[in-house]
C-alpha atoms as a PDB file:
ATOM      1  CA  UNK A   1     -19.628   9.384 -16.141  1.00  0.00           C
ATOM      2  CA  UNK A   2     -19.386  13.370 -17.202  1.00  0.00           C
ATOM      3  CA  UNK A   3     -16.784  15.595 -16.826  1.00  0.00           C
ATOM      4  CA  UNK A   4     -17.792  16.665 -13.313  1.00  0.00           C
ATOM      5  CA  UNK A   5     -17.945  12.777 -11.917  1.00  0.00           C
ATOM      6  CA  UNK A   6     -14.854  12.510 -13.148  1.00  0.00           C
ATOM      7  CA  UNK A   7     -12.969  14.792 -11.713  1.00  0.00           C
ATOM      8  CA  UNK A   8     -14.619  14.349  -8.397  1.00  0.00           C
ATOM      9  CA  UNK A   9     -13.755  10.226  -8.391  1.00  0.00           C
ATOM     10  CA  UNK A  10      -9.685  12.131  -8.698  1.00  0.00           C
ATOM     11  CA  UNK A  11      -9.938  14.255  -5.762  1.00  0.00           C
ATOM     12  CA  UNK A  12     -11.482  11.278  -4.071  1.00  0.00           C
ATOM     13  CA  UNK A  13      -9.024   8.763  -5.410  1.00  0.00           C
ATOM     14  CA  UNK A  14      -6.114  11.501  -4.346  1.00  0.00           C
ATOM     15  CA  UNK A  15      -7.116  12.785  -0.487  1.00  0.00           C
ATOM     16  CA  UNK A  16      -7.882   8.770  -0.021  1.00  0.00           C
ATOM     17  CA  UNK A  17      -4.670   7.507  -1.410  1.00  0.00           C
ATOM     18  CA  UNK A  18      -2.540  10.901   0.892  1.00  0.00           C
ATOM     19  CA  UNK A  19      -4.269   8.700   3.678  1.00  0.00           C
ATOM     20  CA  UNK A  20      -3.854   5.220   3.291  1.00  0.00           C
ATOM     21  CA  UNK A  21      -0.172   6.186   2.270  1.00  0.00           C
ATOM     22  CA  UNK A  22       0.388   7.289   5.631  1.00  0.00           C
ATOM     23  CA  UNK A  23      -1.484   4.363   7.107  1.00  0.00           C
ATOM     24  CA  UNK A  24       0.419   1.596   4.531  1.00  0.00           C
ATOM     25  CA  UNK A  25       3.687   2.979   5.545  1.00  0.00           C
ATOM     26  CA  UNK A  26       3.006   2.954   9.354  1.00  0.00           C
ATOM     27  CA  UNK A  27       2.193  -0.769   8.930  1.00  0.00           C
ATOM     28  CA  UNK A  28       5.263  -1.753   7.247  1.00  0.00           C
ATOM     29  CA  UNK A  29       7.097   0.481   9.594  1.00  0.00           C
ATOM     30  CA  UNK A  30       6.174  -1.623  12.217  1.00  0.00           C
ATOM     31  CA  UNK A  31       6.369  -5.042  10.741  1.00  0.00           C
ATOM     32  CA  UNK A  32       9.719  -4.344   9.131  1.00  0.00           C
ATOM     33  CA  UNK A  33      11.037  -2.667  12.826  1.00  0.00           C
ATOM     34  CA  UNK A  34      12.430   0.506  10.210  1.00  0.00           C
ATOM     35  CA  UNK A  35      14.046   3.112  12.669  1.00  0.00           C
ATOM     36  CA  UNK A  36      11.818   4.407  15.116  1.00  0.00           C
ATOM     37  CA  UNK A  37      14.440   7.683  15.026  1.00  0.00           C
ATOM     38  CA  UNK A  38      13.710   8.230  11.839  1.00  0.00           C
ATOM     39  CA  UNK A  39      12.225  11.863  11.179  1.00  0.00           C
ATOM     40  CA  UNK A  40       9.961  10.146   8.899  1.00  0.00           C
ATOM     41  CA  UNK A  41       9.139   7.202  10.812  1.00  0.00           C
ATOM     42  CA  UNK A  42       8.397  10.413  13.698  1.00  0.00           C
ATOM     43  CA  UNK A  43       6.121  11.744  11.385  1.00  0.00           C
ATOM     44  CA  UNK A  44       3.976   8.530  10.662  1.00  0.00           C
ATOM     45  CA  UNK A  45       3.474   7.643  14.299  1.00  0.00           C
ATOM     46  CA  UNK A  46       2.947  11.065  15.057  1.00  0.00           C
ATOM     47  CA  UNK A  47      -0.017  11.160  12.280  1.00  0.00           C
ATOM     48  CA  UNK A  48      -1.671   8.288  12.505  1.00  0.00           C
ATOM     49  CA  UNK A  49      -1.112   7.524  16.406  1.00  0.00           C
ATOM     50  CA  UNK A  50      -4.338   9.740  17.565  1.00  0.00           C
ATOM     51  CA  UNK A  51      -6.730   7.393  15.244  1.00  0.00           C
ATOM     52  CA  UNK A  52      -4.848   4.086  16.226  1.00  0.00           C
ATOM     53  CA  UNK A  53      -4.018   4.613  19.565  1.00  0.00           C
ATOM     54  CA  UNK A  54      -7.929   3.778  20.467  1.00  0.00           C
ATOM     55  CA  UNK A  55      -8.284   0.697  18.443  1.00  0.00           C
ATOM     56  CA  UNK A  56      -4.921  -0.840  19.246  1.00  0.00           C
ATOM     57  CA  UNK A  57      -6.579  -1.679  22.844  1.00  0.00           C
ATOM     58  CA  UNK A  58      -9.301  -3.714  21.281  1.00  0.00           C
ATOM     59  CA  UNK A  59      -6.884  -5.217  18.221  1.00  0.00           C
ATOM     60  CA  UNK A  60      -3.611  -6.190  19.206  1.00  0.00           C
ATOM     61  CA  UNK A  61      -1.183  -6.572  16.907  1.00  0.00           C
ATOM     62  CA  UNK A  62      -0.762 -10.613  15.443  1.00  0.00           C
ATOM     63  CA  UNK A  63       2.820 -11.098  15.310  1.00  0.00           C
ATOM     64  CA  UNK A  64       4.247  -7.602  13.485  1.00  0.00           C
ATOM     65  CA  UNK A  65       1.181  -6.755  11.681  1.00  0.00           C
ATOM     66  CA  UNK A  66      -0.510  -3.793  13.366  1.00  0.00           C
ATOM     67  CA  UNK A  67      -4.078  -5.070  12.604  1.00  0.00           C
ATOM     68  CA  UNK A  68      -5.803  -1.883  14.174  1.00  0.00           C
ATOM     69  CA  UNK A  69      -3.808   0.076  10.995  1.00  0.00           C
ATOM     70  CA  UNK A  70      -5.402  -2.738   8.672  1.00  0.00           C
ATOM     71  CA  UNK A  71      -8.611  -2.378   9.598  1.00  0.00           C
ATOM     72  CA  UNK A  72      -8.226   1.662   9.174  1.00  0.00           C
ATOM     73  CA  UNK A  73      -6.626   1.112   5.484  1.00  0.00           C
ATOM     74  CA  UNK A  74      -9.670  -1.350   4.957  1.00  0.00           C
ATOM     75  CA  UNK A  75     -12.391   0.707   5.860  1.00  0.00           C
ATOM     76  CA  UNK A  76     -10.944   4.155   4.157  1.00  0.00           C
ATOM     77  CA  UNK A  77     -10.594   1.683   0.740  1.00  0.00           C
ATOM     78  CA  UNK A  78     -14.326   0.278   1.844  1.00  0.00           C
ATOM     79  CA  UNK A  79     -15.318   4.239   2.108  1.00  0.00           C
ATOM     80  CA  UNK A  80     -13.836   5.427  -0.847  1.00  0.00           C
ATOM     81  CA  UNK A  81     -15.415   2.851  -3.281  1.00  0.00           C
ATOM     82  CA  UNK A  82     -18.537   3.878  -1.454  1.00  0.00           C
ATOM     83  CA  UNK A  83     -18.154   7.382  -2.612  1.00  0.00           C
ATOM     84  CA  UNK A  84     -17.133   7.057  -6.020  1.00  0.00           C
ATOM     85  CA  UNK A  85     -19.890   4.973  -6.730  1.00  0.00           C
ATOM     86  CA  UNK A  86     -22.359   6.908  -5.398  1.00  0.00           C
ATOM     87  CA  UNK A  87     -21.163   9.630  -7.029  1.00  0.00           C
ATOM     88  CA  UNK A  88     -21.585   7.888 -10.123  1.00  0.00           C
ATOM     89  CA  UNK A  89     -25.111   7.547  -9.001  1.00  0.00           C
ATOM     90  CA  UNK A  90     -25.302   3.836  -8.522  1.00  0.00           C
ATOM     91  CA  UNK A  91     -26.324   2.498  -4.814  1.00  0.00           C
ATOM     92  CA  UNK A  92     -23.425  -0.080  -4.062  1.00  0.00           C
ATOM     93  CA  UNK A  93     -24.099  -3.339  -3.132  1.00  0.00           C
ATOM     94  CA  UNK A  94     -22.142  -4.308   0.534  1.00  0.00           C
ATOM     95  CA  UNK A  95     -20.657  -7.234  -0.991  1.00  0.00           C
ATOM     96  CA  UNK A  96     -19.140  -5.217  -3.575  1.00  0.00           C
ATOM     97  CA  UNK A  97     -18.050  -2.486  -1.308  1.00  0.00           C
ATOM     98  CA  UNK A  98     -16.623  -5.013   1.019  1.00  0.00           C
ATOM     99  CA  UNK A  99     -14.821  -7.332  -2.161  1.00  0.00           C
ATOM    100  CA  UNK A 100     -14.150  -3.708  -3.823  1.00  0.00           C
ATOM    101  CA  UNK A 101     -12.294  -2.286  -0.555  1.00  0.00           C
ATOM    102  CA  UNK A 102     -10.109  -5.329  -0.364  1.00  0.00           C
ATOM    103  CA  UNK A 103      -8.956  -5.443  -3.545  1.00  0.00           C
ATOM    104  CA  UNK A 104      -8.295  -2.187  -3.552  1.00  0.00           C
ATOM    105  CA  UNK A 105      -6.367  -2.505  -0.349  1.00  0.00           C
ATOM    106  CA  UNK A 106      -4.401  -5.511  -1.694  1.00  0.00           C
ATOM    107  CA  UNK A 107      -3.303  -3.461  -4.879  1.00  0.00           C
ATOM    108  CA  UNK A 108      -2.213  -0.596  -3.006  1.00  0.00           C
ATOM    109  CA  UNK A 109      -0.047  -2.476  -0.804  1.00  0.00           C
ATOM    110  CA  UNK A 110       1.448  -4.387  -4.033  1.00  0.00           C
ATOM    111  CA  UNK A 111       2.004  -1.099  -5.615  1.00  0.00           C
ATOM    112  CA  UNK A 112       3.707   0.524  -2.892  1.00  0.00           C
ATOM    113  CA  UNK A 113       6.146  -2.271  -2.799  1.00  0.00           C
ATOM    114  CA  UNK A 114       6.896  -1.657  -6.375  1.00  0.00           C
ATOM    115  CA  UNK A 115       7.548   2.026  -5.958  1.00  0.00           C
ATOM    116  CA  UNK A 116       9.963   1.057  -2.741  1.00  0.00           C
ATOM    117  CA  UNK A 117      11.311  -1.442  -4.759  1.00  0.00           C
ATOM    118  CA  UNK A 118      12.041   0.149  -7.709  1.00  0.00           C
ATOM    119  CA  UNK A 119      13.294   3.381  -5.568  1.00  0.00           C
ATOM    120  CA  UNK A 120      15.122   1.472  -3.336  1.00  0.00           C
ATOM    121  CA  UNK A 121      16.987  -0.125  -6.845  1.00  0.00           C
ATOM    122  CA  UNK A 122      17.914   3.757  -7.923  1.00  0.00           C
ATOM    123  CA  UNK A 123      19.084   4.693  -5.208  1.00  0.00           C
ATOM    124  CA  UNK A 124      21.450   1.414  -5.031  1.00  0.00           C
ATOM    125  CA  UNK A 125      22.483   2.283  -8.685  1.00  0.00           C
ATOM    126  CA  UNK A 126      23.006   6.503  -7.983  1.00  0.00           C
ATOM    127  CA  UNK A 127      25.659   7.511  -5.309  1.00  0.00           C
ATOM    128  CA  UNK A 128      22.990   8.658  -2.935  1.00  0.00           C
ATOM    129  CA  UNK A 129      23.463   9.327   0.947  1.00  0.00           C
ATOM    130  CA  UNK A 130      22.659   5.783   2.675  1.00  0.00           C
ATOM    131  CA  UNK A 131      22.174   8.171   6.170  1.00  0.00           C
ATOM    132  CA  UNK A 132      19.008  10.458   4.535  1.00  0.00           C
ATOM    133  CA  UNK A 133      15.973   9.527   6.292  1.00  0.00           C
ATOM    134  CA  UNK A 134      14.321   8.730   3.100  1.00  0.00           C
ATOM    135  CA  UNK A 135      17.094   6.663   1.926  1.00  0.00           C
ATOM    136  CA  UNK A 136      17.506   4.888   5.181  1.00  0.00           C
ATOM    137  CA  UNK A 137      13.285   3.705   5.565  1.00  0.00           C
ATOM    138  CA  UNK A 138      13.099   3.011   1.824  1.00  0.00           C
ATOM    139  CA  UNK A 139      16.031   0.337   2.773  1.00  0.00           C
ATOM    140  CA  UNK A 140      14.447  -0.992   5.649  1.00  0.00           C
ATOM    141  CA  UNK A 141      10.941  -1.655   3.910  1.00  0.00           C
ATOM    142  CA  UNK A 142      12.424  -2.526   0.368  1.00  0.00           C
ATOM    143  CA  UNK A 143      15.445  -4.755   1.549  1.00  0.00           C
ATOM    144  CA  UNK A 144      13.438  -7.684   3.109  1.00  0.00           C
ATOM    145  CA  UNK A 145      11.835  -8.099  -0.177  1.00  0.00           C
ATOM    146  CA  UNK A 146      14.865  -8.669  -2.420  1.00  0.00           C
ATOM    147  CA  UNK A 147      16.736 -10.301   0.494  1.00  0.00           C
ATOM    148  CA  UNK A 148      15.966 -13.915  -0.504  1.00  0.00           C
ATOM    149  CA  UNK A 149      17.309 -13.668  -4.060  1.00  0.00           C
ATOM    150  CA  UNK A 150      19.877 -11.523  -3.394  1.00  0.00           C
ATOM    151  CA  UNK A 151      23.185 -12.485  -4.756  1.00  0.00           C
ATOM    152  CA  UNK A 152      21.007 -15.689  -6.430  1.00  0.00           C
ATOM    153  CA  UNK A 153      20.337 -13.312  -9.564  1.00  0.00           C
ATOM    154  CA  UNK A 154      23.973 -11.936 -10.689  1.00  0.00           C
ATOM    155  CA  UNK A 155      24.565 -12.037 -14.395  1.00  0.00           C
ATOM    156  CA  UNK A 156      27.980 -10.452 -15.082  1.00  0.00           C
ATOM    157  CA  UNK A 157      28.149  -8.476 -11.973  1.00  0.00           C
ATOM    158  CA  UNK A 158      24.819  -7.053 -11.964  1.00  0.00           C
ATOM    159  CA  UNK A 159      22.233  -8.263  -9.362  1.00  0.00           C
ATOM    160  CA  UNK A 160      18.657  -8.760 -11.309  1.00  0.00           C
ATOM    161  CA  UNK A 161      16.722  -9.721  -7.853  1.00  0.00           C
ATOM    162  CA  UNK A 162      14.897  -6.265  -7.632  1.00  0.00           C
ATOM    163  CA  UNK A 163      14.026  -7.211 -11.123  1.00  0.00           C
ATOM    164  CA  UNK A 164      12.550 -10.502 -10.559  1.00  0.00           C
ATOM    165  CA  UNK A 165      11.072  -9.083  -7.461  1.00  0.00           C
ATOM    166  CA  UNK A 166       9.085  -6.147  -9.497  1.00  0.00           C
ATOM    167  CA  UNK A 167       7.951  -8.944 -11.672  1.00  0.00           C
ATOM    168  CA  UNK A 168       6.569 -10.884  -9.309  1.00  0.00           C
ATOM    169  CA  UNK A 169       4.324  -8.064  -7.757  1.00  0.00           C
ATOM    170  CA  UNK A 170       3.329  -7.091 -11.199  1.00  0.00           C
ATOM    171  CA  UNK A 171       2.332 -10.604 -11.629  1.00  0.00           C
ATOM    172  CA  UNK A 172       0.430 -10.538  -8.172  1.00  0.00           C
ATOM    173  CA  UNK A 173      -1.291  -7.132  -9.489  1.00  0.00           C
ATOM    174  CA  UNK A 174      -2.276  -8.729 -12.861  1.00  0.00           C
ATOM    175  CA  UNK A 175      -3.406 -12.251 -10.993  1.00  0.00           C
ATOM    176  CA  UNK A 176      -4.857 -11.613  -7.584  1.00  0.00           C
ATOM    177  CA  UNK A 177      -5.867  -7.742  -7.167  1.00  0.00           C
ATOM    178  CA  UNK A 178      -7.238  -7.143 -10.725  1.00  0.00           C
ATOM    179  CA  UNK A 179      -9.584 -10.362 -10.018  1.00  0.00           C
ATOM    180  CA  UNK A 180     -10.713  -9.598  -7.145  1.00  0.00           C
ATOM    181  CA  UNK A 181     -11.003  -6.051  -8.217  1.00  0.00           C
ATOM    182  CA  UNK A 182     -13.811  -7.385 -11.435  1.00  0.00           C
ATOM    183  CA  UNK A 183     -15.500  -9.310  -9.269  1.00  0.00           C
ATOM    184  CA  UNK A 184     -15.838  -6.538  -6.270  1.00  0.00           C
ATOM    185  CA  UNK A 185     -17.155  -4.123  -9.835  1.00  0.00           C
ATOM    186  CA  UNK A 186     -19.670  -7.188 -10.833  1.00  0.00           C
ATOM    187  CA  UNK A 187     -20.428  -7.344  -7.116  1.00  0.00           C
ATOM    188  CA  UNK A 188     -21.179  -3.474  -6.521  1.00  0.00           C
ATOM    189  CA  UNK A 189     -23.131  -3.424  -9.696  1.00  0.00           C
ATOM    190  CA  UNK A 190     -25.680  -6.465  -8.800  1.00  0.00           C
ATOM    191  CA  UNK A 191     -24.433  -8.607 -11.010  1.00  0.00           C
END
């Protein structure tokens, strides 16, 4: 790739990721019931209602999982790898695009749980205000990860279970998305 490519695959890789941010965060809104009072929380409905609103008639949502907002984060990480590879100047195989879009929506839901994770473990170890908006959804989507070992992981008063949980989705990063990830690349290449 030149210097041009390069740069375009970032602005793609950015205005995509602003999106399925908004999108990611709206799901686990809803499937971890965070505070619909939330000025945040406003915002994210607010944003992404006009382009769900339509679909969640045809996709209802299976149990808390608003699979309309799936399918949205899917097909943005379908589109994306479809643009940075033909911007490379390749012609993408569907396969690939298809295996390629679903890794990359599996790492970017593993990766924002490590970045609530690890926030959520600051702001437990900083006198922060528990009430800020901020404060109060990274809680709600953070806390029902580390809930299971909480209290199981104390070591002379200090509580290791965000640790072991950051691990863990590092470890899911390293053996399920990157995987799937090389074989969506072999896939989009023909090989």
């Amino acid at each position: 790739m030149n210097y041009l490519t390069n740069a375009g695959a970032l602005i793609l890789q950015f205005v995509f990721g602003a999106v399925v941010t908004l999108f990611v965060l709206r799901l686990l809104a809803e499937a971890h019931r965070a505070d619909f009072n939330n000025p945040i929380c406003q915002f994210l409905y607010r944003f992404t209602n006009p382009v769900l609103r339509p679909l969640r008639k045809a996709l209802p949502n299976v149990r808390r999982v608003n699979t309309a907002a799936l399918l949205i984060i899917l097909a943005l990480e379908c589109l994306k790898v479809v643009l940075i590879v033909a911007l490379a100047g390749f012609a993408p195989a569907i396969a690939g695009v298809i295996v390629a879009g679903i890794a990359e929506t599996v790492d970017f839901f593993l990766l924002t749980w490590i970045v609530l994770v690890f926030v959520w473990s600051l702001m437990s170890m900083l006198s922060t205000d528990r009430y800020h908006p901020v404060a109060r959804l990274v809680s709600s989507l953070a806390e029902p990860l580390v809930r299971p070992l909480r209290g199981r992981m104390t070591i002379g008063g200090l509580d290791f279970s965000p640790t072991v949980v950051l691990l863990g989705l590092f470890l899911l990063r390293i053996l399920v998305a990157q995987p799937l990830s090389d074989w969506g690349t072999r896939l989009l290449m023909g090989g």
